[in-house]
C-alpha atoms as a PDB file:
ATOM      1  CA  UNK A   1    -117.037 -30.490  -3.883  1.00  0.00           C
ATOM      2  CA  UNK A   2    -118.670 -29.316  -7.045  1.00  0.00           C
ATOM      3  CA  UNK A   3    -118.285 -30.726 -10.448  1.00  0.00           C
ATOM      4  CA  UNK A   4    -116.782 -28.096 -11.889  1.00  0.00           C
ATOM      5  CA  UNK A   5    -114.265 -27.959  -9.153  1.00  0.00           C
ATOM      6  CA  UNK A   6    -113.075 -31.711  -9.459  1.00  0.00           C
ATOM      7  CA  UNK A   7    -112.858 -31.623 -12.995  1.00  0.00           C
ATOM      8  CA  UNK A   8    -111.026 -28.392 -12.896  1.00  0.00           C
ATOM      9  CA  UNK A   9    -108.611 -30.320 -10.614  1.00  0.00           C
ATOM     10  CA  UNK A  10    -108.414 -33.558 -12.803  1.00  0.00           C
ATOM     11  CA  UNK A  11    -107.409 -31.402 -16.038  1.00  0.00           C
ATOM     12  CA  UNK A  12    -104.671 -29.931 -13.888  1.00  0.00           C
ATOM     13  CA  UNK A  13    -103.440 -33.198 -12.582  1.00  0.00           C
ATOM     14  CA  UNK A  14    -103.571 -34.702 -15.925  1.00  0.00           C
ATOM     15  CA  UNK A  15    -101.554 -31.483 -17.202  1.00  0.00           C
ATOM     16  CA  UNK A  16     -98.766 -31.854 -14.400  1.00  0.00           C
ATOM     17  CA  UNK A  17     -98.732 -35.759 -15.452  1.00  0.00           C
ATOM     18  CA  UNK A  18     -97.884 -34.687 -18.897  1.00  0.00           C
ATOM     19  CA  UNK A  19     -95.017 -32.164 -17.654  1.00  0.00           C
ATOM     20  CA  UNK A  20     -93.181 -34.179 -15.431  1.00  0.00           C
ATOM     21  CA  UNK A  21     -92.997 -36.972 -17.724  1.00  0.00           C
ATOM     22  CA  UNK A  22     -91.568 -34.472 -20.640  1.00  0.00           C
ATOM     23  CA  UNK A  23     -89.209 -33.356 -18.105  1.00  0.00           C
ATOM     24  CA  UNK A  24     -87.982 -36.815 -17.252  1.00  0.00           C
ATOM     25  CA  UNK A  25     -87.229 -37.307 -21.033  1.00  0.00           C
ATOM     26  CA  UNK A  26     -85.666 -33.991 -21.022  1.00  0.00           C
ATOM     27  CA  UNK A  27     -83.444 -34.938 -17.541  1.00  0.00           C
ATOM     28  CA  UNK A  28     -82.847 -38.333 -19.065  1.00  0.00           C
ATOM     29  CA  UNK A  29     -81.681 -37.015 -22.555  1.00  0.00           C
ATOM     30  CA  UNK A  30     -79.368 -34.678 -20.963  1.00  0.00           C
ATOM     31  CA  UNK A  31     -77.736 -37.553 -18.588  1.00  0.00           C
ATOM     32  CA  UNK A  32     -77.256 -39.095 -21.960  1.00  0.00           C
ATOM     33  CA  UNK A  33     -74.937 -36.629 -23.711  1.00  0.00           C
ATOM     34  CA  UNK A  34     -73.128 -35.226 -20.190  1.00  0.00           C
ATOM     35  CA  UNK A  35     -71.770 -38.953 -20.752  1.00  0.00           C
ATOM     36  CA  UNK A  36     -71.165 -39.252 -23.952  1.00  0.00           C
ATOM     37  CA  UNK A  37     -69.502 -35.704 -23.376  1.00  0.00           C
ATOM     38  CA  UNK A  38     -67.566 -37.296 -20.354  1.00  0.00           C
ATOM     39  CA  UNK A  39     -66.253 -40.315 -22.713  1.00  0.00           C
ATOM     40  CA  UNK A  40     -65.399 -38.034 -25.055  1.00  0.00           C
ATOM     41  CA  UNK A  41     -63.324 -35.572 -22.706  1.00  0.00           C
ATOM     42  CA  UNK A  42     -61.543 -38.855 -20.875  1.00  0.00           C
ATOM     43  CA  UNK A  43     -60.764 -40.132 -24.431  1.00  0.00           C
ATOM     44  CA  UNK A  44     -59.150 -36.697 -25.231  1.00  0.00           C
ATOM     45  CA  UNK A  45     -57.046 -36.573 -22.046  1.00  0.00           C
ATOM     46  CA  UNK A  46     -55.698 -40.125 -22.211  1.00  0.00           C
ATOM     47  CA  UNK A  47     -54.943 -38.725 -26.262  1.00  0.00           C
ATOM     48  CA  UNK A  48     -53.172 -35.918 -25.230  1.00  0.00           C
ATOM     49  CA  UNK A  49     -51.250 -38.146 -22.441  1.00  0.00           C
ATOM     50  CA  UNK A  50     -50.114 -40.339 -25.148  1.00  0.00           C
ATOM     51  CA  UNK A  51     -48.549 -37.280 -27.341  1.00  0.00           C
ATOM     52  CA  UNK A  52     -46.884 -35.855 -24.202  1.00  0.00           C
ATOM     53  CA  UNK A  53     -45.534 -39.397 -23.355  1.00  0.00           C
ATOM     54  CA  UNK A  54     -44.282 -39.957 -27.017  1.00  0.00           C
ATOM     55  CA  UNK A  55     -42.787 -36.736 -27.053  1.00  0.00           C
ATOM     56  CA  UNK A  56     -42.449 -33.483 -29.192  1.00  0.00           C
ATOM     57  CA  UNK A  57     -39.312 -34.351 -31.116  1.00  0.00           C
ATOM     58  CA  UNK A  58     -37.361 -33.517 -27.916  1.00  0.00           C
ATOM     59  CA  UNK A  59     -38.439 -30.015 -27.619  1.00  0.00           C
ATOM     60  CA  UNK A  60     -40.819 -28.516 -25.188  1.00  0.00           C
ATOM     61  CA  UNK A  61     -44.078 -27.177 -26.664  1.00  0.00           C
ATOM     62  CA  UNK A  62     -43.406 -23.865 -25.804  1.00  0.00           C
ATOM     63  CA  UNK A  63     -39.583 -23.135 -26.809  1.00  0.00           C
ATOM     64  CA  UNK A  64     -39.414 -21.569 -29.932  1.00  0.00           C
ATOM     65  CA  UNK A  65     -37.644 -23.441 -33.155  1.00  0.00           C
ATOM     66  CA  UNK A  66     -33.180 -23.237 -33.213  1.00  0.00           C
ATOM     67  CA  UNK A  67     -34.059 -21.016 -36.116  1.00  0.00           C
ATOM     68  CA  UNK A  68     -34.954 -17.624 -34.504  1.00  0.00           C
END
């Protein structure tokens, strides 16, 4: 193998090093906010659980007001 062949090769190693390691950071920043995304979501739901359990005043969300 000729020089200029292996250090062709060793620049593009070096090169894919460098991308995959960017793309872990990018993989591992996304795992990071799809779960702060999830906490946020079950935090809502168990919110909006608590409203429906307390009630609306005893009417449905949907029925219009005894004034129309």
């Amino acid at each position: 193998m000729n020089e200029e062949r292996l250090i062709d090769l060793e620049s593009k190693i070096t090169l894919l090093e460098d991308l995959t390691e960017e793309l872990n950071k990018t993989v591992y920043q996304q795992q990071q906010k799809i779960e702060r995304l999830e906490a946020i979501c079950a935090s809502l739901a168990r919110h909006i659980e608590a409203l429906e359990e307390a009630g609306n005043g005893g009417m449905p969300a949907n029925e219009r007001p005894p004034h129309y």
